[in-house]
PDB file of N, CA and C in Angstrom:
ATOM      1  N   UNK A   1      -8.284   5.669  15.500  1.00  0.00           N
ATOM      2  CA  UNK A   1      -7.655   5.893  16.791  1.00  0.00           C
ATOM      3  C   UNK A   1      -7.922   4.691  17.679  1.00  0.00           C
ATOM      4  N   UNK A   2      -6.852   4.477  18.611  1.00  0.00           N
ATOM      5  CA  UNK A   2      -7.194   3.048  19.332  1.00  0.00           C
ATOM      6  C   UNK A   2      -7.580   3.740  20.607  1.00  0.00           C
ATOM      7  N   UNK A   3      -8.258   2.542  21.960  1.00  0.00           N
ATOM      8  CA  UNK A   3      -9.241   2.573  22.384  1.00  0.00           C
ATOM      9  C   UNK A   3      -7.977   3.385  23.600  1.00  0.00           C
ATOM     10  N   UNK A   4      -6.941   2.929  23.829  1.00  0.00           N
ATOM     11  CA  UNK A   4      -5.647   3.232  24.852  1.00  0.00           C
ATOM     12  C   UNK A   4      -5.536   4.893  24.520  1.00  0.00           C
ATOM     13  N   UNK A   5      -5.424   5.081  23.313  1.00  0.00           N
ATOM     14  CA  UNK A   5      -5.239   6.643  22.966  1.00  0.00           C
ATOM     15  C   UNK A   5      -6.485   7.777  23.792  1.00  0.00           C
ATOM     16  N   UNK A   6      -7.193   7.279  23.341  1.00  0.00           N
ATOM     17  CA  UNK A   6      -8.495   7.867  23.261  1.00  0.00           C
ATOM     18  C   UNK A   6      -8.667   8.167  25.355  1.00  0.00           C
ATOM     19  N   UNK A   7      -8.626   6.440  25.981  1.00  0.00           N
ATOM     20  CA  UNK A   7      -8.265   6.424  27.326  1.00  0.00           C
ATOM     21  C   UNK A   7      -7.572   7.802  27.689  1.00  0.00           C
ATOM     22  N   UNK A   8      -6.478   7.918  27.278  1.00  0.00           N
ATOM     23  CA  UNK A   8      -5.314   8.749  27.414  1.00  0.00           C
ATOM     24  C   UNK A   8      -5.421  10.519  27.271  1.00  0.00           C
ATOM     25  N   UNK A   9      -6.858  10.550  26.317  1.00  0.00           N
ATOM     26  CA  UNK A   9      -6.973  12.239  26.118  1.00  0.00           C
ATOM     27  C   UNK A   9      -8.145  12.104  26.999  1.00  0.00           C
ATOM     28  N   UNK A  10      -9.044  11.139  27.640  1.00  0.00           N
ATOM     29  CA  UNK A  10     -10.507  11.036  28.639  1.00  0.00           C
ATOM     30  C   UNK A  10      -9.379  11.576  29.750  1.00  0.00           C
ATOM     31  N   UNK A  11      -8.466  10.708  30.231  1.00  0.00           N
ATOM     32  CA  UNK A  11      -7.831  10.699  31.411  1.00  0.00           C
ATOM     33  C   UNK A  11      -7.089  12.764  31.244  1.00  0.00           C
ATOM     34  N   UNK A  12      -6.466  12.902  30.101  1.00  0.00           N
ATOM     35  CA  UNK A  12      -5.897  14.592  30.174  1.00  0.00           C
ATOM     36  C   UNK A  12      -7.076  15.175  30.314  1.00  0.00           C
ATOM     37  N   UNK A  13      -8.301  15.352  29.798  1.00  0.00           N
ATOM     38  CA  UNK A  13      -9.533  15.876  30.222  1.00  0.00           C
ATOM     39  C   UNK A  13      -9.959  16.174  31.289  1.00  0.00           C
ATOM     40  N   UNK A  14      -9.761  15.310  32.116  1.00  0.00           N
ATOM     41  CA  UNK A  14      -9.929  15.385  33.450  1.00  0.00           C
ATOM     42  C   UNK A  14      -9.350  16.301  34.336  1.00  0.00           C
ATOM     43  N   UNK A  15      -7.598  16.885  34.122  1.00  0.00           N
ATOM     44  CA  UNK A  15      -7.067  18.064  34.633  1.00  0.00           C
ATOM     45  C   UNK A  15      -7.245  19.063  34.270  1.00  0.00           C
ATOM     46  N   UNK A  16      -8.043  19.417  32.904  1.00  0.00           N
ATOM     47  CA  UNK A  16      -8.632  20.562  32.097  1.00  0.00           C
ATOM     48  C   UNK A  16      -9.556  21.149  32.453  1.00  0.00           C
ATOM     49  N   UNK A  17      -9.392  22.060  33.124  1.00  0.00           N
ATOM     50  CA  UNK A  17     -10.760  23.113  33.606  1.00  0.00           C
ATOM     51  C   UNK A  17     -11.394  23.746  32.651  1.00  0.00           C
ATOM     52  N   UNK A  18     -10.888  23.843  31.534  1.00  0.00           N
ATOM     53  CA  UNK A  18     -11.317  24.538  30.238  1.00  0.00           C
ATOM     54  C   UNK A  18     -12.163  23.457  29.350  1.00  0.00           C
ATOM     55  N   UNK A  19     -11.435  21.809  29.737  1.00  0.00           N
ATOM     56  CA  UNK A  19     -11.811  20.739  29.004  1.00  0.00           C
ATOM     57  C   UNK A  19     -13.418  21.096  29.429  1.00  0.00           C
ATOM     58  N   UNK A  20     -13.319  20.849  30.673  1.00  0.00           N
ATOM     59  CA  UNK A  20     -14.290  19.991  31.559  1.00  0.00           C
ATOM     60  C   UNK A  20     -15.292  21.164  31.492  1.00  0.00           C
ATOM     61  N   UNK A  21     -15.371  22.426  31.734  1.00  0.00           N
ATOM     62  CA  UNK A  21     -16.442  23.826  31.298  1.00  0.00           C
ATOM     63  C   UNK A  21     -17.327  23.525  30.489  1.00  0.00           C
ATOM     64  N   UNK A  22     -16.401  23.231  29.102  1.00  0.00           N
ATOM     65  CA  UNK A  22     -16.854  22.904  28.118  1.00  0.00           C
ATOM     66  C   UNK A  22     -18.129  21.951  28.373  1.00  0.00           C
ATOM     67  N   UNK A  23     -17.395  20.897  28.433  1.00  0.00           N
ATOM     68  CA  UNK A  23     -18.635  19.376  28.347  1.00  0.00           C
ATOM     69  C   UNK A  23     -19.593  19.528  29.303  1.00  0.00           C
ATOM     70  N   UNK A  24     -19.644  20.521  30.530  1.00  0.00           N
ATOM     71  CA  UNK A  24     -20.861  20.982  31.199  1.00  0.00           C
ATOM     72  C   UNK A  24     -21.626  21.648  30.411  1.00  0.00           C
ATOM     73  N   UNK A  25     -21.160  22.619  29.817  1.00  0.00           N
ATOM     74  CA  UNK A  25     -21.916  23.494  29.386  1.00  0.00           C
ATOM     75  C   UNK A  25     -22.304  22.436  28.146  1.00  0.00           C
ATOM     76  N   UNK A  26     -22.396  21.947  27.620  1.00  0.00           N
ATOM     77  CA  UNK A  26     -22.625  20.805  26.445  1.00  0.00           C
ATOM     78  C   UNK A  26     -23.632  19.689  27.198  1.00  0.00           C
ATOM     79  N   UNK A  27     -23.588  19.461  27.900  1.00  0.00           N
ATOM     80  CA  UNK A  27     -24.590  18.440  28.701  1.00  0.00           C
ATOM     81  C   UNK A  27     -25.669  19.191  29.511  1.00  0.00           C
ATOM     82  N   UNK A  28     -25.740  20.538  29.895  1.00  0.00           N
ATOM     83  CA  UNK A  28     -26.782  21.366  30.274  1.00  0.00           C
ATOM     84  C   UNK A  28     -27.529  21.778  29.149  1.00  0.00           C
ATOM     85  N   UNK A  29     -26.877  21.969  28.209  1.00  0.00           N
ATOM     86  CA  UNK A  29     -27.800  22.210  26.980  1.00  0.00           C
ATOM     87  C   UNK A  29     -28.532  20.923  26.350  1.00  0.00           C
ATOM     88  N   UNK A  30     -28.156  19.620  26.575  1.00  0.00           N
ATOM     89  CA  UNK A  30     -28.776  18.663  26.151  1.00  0.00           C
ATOM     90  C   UNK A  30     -29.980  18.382  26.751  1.00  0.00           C
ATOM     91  N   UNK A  31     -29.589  18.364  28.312  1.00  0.00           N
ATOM     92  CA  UNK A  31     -30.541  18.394  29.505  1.00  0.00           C
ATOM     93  C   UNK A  31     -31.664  19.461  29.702  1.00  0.00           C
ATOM     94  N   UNK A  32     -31.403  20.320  28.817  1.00  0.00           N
ATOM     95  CA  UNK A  32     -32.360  21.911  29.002  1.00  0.00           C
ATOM     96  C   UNK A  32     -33.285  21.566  28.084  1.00  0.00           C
ATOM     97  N   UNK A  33     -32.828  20.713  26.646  1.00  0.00           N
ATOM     98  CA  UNK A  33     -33.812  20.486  25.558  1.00  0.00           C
ATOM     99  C   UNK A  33     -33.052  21.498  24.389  1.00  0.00           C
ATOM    100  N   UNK A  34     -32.531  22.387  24.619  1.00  0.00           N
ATOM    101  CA  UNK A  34     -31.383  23.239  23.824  1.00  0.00           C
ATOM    102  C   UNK A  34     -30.790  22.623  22.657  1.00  0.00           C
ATOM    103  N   UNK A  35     -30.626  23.218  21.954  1.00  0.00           N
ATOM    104  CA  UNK A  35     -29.773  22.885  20.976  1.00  0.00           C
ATOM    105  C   UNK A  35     -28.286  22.923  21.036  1.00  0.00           C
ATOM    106  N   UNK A  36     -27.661  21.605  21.053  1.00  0.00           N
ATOM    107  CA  UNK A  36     -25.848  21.793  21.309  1.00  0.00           C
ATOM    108  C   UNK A  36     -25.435  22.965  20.717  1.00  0.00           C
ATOM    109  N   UNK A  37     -24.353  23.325  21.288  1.00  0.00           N
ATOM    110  CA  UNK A  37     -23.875  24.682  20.922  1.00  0.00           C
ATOM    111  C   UNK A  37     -23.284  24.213  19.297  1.00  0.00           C
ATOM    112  N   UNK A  38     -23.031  25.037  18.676  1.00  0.00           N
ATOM    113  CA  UNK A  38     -23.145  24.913  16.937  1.00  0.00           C
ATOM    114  C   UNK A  38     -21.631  23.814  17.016  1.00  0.00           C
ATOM    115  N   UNK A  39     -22.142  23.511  16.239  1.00  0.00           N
ATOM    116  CA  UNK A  39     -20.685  22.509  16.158  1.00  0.00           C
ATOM    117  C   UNK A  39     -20.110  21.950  16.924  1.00  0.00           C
ATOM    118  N   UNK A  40     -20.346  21.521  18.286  1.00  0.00           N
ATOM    119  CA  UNK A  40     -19.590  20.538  18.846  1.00  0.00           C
ATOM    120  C   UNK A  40     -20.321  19.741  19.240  1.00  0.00           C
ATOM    121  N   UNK A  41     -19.947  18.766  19.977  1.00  0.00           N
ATOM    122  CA  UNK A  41     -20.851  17.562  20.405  1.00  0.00           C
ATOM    123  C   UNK A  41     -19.595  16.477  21.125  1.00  0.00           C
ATOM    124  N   UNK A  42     -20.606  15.804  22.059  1.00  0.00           N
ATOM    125  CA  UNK A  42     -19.731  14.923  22.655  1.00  0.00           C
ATOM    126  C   UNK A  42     -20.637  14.026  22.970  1.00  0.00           C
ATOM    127  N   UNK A  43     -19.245  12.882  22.462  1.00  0.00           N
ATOM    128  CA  UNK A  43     -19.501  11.207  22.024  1.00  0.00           C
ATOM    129  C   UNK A  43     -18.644  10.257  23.268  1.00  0.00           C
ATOM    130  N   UNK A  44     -19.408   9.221  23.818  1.00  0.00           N
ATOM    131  CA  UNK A  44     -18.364   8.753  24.602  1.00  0.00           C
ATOM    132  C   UNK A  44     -17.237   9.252  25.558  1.00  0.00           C
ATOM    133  N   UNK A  45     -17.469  10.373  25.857  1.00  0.00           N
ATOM    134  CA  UNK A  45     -16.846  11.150  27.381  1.00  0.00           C
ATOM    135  C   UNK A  45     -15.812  11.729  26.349  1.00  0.00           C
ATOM    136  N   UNK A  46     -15.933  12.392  24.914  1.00  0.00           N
ATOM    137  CA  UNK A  46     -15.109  12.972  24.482  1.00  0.00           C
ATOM    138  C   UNK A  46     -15.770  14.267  23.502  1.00  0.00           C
ATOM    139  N   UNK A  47     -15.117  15.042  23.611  1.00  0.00           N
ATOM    140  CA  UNK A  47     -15.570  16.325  22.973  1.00  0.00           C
ATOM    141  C   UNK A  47     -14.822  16.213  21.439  1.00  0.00           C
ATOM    142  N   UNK A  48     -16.001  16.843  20.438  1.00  0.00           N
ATOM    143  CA  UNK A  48     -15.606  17.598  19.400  1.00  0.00           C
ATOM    144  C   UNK A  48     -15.952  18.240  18.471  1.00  0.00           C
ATOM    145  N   UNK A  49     -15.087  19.317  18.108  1.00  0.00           N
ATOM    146  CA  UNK A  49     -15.525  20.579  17.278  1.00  0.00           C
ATOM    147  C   UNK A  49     -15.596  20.176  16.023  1.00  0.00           C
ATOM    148  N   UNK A  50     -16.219  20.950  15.198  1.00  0.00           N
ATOM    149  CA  UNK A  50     -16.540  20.426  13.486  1.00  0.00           C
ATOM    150  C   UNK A  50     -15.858  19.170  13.166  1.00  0.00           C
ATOM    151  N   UNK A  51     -16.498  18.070  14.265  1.00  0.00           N
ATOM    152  CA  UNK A  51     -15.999  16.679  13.453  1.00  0.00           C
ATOM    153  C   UNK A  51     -14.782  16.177  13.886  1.00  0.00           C
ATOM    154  N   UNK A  52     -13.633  17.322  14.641  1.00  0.00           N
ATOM    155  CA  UNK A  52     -12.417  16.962  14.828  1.00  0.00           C
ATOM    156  C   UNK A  52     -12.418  17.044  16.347  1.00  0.00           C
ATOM    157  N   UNK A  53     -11.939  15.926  17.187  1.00  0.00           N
ATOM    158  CA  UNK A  53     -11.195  15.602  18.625  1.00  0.00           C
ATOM    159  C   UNK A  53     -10.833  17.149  18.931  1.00  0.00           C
ATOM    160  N   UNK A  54     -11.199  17.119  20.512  1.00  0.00           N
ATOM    161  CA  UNK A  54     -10.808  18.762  20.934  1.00  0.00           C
ATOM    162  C   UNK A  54     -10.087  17.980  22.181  1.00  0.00           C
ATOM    163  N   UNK A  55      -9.017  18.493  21.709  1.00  0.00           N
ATOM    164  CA  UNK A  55      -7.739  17.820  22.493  1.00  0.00           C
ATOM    165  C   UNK A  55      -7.541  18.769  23.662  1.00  0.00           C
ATOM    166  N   UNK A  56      -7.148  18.447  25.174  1.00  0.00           N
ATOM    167  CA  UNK A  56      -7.429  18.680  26.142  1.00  0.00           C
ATOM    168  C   UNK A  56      -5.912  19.711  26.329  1.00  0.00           C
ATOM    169  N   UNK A  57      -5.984  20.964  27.152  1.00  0.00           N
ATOM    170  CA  UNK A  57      -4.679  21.828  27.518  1.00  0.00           C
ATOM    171  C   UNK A  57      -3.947  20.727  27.839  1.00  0.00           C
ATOM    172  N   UNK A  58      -3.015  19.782  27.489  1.00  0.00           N
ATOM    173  CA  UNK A  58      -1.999  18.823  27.983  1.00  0.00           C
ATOM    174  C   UNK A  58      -0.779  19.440  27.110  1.00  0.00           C
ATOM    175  N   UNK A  59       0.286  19.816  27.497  1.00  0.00           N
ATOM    176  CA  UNK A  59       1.085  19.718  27.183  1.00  0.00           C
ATOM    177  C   UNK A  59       1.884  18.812  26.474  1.00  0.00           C
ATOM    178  N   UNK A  60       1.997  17.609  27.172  1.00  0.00           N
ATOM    179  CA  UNK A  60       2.584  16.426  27.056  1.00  0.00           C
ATOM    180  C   UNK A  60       1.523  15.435  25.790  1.00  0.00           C
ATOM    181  N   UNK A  61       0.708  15.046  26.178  1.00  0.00           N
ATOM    182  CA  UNK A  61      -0.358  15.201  25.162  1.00  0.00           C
ATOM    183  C   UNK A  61      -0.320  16.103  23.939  1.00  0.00           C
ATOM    184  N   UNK A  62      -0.236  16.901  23.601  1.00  0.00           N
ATOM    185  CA  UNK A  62      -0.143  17.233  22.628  1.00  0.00           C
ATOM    186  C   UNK A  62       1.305  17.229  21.900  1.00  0.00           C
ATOM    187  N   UNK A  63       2.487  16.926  22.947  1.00  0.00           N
ATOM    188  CA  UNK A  63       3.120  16.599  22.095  1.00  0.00           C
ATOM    189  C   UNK A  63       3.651  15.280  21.272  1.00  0.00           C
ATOM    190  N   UNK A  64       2.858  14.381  22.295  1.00  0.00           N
ATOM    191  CA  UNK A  64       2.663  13.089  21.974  1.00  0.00           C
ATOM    192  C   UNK A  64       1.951  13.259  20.201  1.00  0.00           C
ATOM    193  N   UNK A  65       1.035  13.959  20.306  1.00  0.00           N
ATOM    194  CA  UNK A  65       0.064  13.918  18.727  1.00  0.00           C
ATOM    195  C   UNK A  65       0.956  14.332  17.855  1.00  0.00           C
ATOM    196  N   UNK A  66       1.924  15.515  18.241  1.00  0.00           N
ATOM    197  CA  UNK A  66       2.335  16.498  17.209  1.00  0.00           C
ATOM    198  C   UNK A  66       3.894  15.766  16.459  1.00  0.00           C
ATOM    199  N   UNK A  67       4.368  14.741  17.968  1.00  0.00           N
ATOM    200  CA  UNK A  67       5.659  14.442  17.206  1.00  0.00           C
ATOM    201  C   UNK A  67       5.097  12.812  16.407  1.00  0.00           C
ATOM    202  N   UNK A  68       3.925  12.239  16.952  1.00  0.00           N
ATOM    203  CA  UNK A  68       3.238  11.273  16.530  1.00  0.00           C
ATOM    204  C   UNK A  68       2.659  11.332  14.755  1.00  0.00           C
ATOM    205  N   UNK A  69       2.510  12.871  14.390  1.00  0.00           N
ATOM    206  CA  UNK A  69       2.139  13.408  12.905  1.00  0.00           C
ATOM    207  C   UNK A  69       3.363  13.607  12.204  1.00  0.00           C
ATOM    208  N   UNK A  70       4.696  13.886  12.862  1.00  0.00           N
ATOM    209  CA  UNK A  70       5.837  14.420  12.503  1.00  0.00           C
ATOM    210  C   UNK A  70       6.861  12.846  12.113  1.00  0.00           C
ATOM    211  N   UNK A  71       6.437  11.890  12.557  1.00  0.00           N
ATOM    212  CA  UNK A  71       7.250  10.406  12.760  1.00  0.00           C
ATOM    213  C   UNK A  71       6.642   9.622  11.958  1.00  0.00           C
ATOM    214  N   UNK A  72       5.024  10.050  10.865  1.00  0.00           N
ATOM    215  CA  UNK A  72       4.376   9.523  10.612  1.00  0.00           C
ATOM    216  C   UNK A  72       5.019   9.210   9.056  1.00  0.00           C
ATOM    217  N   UNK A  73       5.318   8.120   8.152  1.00  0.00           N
ATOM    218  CA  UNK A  73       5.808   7.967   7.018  1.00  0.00           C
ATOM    219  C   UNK A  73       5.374   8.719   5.818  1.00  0.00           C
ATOM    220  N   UNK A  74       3.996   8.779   6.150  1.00  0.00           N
ATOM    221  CA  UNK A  74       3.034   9.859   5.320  1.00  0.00           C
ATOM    222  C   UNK A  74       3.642  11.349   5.440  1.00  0.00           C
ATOM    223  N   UNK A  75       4.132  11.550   6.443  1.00  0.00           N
ATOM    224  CA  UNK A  75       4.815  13.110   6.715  1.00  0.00           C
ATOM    225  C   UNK A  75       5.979  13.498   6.066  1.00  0.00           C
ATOM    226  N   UNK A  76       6.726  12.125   5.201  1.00  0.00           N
ATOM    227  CA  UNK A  76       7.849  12.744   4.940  1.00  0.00           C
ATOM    228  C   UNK A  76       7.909  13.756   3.759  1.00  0.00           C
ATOM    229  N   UNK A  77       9.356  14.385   3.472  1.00  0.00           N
ATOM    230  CA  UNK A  77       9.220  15.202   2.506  1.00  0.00           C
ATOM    231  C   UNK A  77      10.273  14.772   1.384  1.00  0.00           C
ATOM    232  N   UNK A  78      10.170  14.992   0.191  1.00  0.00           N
ATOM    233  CA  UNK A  78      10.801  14.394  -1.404  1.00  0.00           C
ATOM    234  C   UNK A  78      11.902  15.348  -1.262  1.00  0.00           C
ATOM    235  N   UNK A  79      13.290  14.475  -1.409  1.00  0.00           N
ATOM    236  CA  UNK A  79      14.544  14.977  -1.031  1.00  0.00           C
ATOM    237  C   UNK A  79      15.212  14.662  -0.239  1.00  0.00           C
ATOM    238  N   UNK A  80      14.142  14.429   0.996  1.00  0.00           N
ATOM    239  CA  UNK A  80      14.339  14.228   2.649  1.00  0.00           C
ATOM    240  C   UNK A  80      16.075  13.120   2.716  1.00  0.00           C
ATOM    241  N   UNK A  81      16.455  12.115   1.796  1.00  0.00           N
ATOM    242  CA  UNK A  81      17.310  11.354   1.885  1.00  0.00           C
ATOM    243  C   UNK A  81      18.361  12.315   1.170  1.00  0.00           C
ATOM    244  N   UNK A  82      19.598  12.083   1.645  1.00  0.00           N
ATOM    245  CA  UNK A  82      20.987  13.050   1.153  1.00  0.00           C
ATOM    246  C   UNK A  82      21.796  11.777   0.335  1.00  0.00           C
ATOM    247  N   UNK A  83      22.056  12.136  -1.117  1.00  0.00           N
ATOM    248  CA  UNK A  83      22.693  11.211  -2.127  1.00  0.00           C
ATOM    249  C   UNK A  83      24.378  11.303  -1.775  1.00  0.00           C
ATOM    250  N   UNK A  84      25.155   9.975  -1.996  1.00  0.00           N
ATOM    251  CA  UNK A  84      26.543  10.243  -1.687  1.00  0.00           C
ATOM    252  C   UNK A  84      27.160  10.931  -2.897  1.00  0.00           C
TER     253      UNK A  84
END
């Protein structure tokens, strides 16, 4: 992932009240001596669950990822071209 992307889900984070709960409650437990809550952790002002990016309520954002997986060459499907 590049450094602009990444910018881009810090910056949707920021309107996420659900984002932002989260990473409190994740930094009070660090600060308490606690053990992070099971499986998540946050790296560089970004949250994530078993290993995978916890992408922020964005709408727009997520559809950036979803049509970004869908456009991806790796995504296509065998057939996908129509023979004359």
């Amino acid at each position: 992932m590049n450094d602009s992307f990444l910018d881009t889900i810090r910056l949707a984070a920021k309107e996420d009240e659900g984002w932002q709960e989260r990473g409190r409650e994740l930094v009070r437990s660090r600060e308490s001596g606690k053990k992070m809550l099971d499986e998540w952790i946050e790296k560089d002002g970004l949250l994530y669950y078993k290993n995978h990016l916890y992408i922020p309520d964005d709408e727009a954002l997520q559809n950036e990822i979803a049509q970004g997986g869908h456009d991806s060459i790796v995504a296509g499907h065998f057939g996908q071209e129509k023979s004359d």
